[in-house]
C-alpha atoms as a PDB file:
ATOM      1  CA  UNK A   1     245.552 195.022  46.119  1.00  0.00           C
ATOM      2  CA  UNK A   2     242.545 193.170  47.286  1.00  0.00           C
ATOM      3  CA  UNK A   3     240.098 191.648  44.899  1.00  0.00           C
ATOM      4  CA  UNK A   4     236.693 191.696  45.340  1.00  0.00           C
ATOM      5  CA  UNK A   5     235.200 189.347  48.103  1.00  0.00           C
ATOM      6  CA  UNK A   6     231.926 187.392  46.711  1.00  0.00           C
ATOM      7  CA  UNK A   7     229.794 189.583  48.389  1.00  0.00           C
ATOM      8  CA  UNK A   8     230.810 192.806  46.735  1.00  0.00           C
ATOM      9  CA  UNK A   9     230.779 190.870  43.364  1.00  0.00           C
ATOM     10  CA  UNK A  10     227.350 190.333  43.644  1.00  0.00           C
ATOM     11  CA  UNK A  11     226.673 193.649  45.081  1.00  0.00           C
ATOM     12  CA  UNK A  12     227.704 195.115  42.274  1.00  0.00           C
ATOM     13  CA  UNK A  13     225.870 192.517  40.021  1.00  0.00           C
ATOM     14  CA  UNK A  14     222.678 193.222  41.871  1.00  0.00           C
ATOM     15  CA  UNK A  15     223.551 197.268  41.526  1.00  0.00           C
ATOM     16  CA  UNK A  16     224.582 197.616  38.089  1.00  0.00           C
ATOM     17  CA  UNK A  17     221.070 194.953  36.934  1.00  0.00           C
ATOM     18  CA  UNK A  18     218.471 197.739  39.391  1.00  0.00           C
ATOM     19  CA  UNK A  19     220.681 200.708  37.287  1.00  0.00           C
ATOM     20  CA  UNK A  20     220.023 199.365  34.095  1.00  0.00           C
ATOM     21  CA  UNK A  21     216.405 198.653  34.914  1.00  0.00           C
ATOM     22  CA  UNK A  22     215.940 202.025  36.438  1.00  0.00           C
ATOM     23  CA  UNK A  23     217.726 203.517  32.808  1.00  0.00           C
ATOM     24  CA  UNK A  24     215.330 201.487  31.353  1.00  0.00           C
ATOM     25  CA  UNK A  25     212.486 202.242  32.892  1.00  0.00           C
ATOM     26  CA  UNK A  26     213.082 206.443  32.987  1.00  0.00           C
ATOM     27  CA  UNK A  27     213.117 205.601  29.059  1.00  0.00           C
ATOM     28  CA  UNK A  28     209.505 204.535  29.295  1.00  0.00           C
ATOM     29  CA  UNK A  29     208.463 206.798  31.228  1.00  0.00           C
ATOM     30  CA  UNK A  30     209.734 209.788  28.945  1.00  0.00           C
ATOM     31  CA  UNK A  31     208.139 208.098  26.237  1.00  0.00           C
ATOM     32  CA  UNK A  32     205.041 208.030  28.304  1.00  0.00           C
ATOM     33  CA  UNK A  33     205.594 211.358  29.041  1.00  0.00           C
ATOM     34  CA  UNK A  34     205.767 212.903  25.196  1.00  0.00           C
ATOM     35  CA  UNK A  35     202.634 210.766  24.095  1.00  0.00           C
ATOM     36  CA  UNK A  36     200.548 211.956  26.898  1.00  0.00           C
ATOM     37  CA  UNK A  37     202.161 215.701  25.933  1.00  0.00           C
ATOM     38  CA  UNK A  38     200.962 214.992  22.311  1.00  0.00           C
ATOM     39  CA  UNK A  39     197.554 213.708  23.906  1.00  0.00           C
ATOM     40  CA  UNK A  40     196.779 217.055  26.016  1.00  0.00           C
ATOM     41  CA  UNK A  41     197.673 219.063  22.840  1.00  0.00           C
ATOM     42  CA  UNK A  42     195.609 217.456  20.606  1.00  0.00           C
ATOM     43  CA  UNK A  43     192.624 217.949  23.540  1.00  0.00           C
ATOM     44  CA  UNK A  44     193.720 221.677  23.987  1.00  0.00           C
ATOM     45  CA  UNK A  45     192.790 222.606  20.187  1.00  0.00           C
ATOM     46  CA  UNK A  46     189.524 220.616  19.952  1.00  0.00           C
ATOM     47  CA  UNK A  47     188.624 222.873  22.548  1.00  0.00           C
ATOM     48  CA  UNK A  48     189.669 225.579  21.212  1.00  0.00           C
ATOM     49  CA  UNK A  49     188.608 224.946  18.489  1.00  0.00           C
ATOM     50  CA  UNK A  50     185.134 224.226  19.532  1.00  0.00           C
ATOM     51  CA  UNK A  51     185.337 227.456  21.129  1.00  0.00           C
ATOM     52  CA  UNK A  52     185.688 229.224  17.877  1.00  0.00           C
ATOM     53  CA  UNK A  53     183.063 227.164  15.946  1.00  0.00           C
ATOM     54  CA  UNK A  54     180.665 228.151  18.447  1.00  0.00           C
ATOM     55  CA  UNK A  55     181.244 231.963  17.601  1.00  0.00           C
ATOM     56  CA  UNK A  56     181.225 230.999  13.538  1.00  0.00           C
ATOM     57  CA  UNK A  57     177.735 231.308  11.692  1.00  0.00           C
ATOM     58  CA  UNK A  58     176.556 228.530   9.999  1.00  0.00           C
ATOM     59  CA  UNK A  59     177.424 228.130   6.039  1.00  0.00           C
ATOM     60  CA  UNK A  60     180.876 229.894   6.932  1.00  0.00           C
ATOM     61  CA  UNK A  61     183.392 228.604   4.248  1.00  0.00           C
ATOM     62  CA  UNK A  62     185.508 226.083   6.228  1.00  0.00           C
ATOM     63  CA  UNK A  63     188.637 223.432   4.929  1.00  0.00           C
ATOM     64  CA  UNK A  64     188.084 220.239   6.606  1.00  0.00           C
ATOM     65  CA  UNK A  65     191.535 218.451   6.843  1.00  0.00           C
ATOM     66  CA  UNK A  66     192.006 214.856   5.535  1.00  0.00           C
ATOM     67  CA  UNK A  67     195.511 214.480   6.489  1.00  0.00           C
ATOM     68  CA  UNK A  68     198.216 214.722   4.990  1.00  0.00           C
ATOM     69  CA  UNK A  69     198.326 218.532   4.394  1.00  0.00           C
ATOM     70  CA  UNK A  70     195.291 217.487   2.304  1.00  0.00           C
ATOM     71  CA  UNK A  71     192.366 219.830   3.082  1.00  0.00           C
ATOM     72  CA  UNK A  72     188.328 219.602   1.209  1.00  0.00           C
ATOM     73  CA  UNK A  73     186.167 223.012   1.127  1.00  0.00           C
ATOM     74  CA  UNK A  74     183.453 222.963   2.878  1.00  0.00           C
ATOM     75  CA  UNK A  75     180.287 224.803   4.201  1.00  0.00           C
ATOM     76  CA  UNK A  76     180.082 224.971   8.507  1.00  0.00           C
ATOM     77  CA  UNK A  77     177.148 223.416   9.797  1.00  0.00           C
ATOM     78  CA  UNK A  78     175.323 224.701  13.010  1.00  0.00           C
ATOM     79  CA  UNK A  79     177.389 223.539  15.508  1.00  0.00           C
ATOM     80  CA  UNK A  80     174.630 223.480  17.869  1.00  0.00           C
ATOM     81  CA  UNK A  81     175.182 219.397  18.287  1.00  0.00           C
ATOM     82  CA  UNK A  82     178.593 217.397  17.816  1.00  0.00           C
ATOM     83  CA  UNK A  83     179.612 213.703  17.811  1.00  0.00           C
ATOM     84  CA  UNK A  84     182.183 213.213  20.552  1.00  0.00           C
ATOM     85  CA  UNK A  85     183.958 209.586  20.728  1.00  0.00           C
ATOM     86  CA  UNK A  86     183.313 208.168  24.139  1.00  0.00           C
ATOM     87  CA  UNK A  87     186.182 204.857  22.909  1.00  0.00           C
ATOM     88  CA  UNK A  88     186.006 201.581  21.140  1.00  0.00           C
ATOM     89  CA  UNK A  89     184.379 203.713  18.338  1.00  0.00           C
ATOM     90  CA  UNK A  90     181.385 204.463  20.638  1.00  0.00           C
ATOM     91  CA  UNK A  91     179.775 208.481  19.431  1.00  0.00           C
ATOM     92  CA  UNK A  92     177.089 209.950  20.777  1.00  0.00           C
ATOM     93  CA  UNK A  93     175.951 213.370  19.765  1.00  0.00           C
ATOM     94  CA  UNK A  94     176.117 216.611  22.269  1.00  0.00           C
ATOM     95  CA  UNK A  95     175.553 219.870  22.413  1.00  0.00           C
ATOM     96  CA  UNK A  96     178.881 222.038  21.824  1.00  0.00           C
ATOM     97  CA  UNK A  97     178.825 223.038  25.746  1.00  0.00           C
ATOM     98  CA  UNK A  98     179.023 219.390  26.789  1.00  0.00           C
ATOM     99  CA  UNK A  99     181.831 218.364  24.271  1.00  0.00           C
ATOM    100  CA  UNK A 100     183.794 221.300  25.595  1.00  0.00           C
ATOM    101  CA  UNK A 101     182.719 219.497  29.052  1.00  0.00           C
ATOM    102  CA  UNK A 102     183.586 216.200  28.433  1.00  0.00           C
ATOM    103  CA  UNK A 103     187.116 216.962  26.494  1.00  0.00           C
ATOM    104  CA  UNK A 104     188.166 219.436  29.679  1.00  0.00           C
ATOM    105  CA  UNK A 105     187.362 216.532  32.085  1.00  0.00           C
ATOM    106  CA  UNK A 106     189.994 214.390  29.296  1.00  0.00           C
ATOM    107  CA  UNK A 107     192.171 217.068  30.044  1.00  0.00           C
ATOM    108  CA  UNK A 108     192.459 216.982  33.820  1.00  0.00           C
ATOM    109  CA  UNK A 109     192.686 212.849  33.588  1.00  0.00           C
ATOM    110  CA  UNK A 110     195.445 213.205  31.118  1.00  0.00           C
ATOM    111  CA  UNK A 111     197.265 216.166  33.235  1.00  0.00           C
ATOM    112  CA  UNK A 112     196.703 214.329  36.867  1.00  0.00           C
ATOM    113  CA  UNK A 113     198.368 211.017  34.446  1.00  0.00           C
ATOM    114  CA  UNK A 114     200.768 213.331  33.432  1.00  0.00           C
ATOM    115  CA  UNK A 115     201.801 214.075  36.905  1.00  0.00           C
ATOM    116  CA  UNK A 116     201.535 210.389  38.172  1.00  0.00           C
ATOM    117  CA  UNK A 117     204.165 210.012  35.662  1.00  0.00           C
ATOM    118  CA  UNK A 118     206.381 213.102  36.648  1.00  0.00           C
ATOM    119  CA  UNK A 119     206.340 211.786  40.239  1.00  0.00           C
ATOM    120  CA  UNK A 120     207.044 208.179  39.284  1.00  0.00           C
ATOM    121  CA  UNK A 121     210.331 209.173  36.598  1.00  0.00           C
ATOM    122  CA  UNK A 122     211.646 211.407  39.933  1.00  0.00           C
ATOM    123  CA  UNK A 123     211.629 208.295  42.048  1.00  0.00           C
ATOM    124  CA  UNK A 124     213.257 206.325  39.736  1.00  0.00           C
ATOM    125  CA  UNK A 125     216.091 208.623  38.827  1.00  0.00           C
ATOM    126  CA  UNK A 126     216.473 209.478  42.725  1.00  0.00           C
ATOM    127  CA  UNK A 127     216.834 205.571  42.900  1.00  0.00           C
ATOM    128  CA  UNK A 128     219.691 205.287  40.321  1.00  0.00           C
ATOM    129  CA  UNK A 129     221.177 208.290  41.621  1.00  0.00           C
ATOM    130  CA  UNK A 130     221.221 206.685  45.317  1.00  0.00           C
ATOM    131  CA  UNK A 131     222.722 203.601  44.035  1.00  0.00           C
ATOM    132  CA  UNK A 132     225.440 205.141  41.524  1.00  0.00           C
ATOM    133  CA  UNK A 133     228.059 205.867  44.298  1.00  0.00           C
ATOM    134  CA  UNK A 134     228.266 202.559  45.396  1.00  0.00           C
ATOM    135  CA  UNK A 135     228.407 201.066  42.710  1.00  0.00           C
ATOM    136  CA  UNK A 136     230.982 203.467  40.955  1.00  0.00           C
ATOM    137  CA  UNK A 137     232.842 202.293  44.548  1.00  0.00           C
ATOM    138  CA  UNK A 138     232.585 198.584  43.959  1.00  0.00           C
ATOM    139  CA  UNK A 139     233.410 199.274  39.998  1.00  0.00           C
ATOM    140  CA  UNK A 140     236.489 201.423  40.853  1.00  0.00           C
ATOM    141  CA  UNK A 141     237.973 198.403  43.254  1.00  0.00           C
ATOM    142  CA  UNK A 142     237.230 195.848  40.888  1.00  0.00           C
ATOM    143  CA  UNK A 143     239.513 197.867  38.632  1.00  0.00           C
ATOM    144  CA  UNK A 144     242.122 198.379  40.762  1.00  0.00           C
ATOM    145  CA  UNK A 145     242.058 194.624  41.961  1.00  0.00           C
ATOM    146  CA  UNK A 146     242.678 193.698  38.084  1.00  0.00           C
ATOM    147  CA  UNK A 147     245.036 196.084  37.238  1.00  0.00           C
ATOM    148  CA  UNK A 148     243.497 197.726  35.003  1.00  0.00           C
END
């Protein structure tokens, strides 16, 4: 059996290091992917949820969560103004309407993200996938050329 010329050693070198970079980076991506899930979630219910504070009357009985499955009573408010964070601990006070505004406009960024992302993880895998028969090609003659 023949072993394998230079060239195809370093093929394979070259194929096996873009594979493991591709692996790599469809692992980022999929992180990306659940944190930006998580994100658009977390969006969703504020909405909703300012949704349904808009319908409650002020004084309402309401639990106000501190974390931890740790919740304080409490008495609603008007919800006729709200402090939404605009980043880097920036708040500015808005009417219910336009925090329902701004966190929908959140949404689409976070969904077209989302789908930046979807696109780019389908490239990469299509990548790998391109590349895998080649390399299983080189990585089966190697074998045979050693014997093993």
């Amino acid at each position: 059996m023949e072993s394998l010329k230079v060239e195809e050693r370093e093929r394979l070198q070259r194929l096996l290091t873009e594979m493991n970079d591709g692996q790599a980076m469809v692992e980022l991506l999929r992180q990306q992917l659940s944190t930006l899930a998580g994100s658009l979630s977390e969006l969703n219910m504020t909405v909703g949820a300012l949704k349904s504070l808009k319908e409650t009357p002020p004084s309402t009985d309401i639990l106000v969560p501190l974390g931890s499955d740790t919740f304080i009573p409490a008495k609603l408010p008007s919800v006729d103004r709200v402090l939404v964070g605009l980043g880097a601990d920036v708040m500015v006070e808005r009417t219910a309407e336009e925090a329902i505004k701004i966190l929908e406009a959140r949404i689409a960024e976070v969904e077209k993200v989302v789908e930046q992302t979807r696109a780019e993880l389908k490239k990469v895998e299509e990548r790998i996938e391109a590349i895998r028969p080649e390399a299983e090609k080189l990585l089966v003659k190697a074998r045979e050329a050693t014997g093993k």
